[in-house]
C-alpha atoms as a PDB file:
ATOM      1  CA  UNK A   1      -4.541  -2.412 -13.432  1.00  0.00           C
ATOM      2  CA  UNK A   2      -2.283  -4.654 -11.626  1.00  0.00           C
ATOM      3  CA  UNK A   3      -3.298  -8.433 -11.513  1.00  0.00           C
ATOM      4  CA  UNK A   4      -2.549 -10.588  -8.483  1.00  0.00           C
ATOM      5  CA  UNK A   5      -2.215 -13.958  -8.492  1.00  0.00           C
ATOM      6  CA  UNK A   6      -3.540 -15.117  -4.999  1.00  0.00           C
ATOM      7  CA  UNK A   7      -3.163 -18.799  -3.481  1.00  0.00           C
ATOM      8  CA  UNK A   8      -5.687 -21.738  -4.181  1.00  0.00           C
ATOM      9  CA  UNK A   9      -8.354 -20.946  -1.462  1.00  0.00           C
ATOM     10  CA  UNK A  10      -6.888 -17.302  -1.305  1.00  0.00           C
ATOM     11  CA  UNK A  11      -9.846 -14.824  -0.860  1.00  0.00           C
ATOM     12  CA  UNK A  12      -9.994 -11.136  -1.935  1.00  0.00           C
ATOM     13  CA  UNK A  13     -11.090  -8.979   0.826  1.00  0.00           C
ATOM     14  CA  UNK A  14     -10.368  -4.928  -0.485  1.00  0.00           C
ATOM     15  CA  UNK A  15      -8.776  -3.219  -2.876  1.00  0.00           C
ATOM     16  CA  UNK A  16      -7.638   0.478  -3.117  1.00  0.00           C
ATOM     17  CA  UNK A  17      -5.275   2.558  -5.097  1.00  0.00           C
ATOM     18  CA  UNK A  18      -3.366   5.064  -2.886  1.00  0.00           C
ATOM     19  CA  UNK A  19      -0.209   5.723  -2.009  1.00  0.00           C
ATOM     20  CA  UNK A  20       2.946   4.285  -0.136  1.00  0.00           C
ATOM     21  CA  UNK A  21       5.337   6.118   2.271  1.00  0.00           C
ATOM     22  CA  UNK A  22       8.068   3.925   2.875  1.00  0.00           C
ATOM     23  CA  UNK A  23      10.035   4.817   5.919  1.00  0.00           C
ATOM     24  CA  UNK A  24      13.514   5.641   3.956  1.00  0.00           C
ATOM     25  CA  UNK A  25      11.255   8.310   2.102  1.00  0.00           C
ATOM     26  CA  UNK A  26       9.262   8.563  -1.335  1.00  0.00           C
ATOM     27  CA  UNK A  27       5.652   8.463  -2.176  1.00  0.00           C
ATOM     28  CA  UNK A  28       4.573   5.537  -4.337  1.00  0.00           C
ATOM     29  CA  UNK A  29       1.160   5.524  -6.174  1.00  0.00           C
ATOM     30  CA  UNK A  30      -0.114   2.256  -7.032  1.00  0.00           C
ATOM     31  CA  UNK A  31      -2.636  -0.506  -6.283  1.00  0.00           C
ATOM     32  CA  UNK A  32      -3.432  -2.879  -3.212  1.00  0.00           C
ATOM     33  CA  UNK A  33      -5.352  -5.904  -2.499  1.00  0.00           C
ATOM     34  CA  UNK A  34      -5.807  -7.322   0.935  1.00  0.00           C
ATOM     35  CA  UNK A  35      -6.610 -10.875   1.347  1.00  0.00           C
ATOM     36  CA  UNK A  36      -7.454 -12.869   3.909  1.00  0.00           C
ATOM     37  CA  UNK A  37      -3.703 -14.309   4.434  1.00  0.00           C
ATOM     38  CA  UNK A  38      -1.485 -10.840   3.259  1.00  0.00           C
ATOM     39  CA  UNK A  39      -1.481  -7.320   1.939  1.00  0.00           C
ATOM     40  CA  UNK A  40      -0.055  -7.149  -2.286  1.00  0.00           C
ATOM     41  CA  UNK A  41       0.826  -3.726  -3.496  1.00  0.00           C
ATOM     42  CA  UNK A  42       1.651  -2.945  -6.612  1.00  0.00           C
ATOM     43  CA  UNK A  43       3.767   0.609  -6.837  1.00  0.00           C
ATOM     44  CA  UNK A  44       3.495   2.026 -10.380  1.00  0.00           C
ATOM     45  CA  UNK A  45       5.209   5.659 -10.022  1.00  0.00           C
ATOM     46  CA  UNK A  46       7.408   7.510  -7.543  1.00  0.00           C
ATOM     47  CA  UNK A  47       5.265  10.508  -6.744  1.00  0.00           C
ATOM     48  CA  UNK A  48       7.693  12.142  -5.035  1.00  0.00           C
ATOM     49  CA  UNK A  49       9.803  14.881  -6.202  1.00  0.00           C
ATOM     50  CA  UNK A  50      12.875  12.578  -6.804  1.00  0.00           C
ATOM     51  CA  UNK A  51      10.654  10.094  -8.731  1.00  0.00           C
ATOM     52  CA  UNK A  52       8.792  12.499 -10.666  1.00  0.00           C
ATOM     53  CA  UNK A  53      12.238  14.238 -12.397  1.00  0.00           C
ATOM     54  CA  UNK A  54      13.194  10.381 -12.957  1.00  0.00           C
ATOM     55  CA  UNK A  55       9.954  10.024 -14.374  1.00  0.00           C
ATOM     56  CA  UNK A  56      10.123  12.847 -17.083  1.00  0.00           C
ATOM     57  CA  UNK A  57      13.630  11.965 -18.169  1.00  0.00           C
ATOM     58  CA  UNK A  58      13.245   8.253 -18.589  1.00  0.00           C
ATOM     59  CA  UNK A  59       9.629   6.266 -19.663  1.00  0.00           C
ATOM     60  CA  UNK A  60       9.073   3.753 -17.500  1.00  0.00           C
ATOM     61  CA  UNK A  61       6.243   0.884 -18.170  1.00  0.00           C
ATOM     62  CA  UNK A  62       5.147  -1.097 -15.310  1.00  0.00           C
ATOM     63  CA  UNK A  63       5.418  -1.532 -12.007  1.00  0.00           C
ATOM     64  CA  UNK A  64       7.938   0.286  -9.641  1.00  0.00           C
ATOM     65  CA  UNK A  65       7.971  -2.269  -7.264  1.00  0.00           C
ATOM     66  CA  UNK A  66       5.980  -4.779  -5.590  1.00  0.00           C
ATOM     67  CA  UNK A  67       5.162  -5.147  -1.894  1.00  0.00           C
ATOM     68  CA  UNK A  68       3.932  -8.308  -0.504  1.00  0.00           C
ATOM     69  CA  UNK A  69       3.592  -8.629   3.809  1.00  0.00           C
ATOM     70  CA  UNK A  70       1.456 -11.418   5.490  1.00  0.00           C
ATOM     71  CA  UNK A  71      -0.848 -10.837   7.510  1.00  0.00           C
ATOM     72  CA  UNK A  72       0.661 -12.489  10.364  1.00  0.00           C
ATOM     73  CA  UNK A  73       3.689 -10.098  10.290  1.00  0.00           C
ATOM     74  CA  UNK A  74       1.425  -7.445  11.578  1.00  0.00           C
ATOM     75  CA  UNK A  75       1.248  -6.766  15.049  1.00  0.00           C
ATOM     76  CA  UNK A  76      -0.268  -3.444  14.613  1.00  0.00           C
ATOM     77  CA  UNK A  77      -2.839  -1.769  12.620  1.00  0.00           C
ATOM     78  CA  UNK A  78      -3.503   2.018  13.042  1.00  0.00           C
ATOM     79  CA  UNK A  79      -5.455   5.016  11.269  1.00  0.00           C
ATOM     80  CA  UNK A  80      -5.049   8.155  11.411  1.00  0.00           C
ATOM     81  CA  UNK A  81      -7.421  10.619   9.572  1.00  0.00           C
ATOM     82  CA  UNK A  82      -7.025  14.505   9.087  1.00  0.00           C
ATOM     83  CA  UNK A  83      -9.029  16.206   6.304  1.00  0.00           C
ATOM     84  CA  UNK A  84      -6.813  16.110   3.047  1.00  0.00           C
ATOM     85  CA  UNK A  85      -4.835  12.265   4.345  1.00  0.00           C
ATOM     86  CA  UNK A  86      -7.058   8.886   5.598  1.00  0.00           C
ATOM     87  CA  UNK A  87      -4.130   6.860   6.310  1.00  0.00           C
ATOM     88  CA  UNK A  88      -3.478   3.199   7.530  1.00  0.00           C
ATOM     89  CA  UNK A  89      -0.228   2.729   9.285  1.00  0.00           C
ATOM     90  CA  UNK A  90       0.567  -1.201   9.790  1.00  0.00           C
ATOM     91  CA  UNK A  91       3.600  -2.260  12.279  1.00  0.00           C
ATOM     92  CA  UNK A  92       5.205  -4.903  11.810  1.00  0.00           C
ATOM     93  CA  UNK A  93       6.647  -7.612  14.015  1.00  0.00           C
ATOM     94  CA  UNK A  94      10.370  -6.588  12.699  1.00  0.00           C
ATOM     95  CA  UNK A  95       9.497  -2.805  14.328  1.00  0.00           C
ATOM     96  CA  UNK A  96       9.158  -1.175  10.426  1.00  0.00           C
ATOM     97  CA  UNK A  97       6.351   0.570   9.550  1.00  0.00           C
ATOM     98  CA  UNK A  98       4.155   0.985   6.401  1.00  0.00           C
ATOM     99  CA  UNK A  99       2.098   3.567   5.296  1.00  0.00           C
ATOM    100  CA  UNK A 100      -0.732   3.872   3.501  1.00  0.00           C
ATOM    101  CA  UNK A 101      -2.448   7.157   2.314  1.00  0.00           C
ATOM    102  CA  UNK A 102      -5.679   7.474   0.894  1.00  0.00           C
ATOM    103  CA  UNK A 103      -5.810  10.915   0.983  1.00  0.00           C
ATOM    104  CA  UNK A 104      -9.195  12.389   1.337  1.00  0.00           C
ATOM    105  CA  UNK A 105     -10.875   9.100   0.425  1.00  0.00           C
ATOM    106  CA  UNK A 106     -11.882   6.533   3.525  1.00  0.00           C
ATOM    107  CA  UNK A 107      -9.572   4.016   4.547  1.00  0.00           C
ATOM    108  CA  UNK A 108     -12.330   2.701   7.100  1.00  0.00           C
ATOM    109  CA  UNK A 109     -12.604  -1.119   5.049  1.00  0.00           C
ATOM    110  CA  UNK A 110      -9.297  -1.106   4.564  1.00  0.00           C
ATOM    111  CA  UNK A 111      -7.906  -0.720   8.169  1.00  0.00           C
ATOM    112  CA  UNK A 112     -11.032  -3.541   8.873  1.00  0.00           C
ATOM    113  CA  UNK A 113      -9.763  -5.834   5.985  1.00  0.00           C
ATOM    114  CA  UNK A 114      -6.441  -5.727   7.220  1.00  0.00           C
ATOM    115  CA  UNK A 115      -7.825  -6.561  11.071  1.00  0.00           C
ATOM    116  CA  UNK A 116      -9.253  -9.653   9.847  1.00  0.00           C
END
């Protein structure tokens, strides 16, 4: 499990393993924690299909890659829910997007978490 190390006064609001869709493509599994100042996520593996031949030919330990956007970067916060993907799509003030897919699980305190 991924450990954070959050700012004196920092407060844990969620956490959630799911995925990440970056917008240049791949599907990251890994870990997030939303405070109340920013969003940390930890990406251990590349899910998708480029990731997952990497993957079998070469061991990796740790952490793909970690994410880290505060909260006052996001302008906009939106879900969209069908019944195999709960996803949270943030905006940011830059124009980029970020998604976030829980797939069938809820992503209702998340979205909320990530409001406040």
């Amino acid at each position: 499990m991924a450990k954070f190390n959050l700012e004196q006064g920092e407060k844990e609001l969620h956490n959630q393993t799911l995925f990440y869709e970056p917008q240049g493509g791949g599907k990251f599994n890994g870990k997030m924690v939303v405070t109340d100042r920013k969003l940390l996520y930890d990406a251990k593996y590349d899910m998708s299909l480029k990731g997952m031949i990497s993957e079998s030919l070469f061991m990796k330990w740790g952490s793909e890659g970690f994410l880290t956007i505060p909260k006052s970067e996001i302008v906009n916060v939106e879900v969209q829910k069908s019944f195999l993907a709960k996803k949270v799509i943030l905006t940011l003030k830059d124009g980029s997007k970020h998604t976030f897919n829980a797939g069938m699980l809820s992503v209702d305190k998340l979205a909320e978490a990530l409001k406040n």
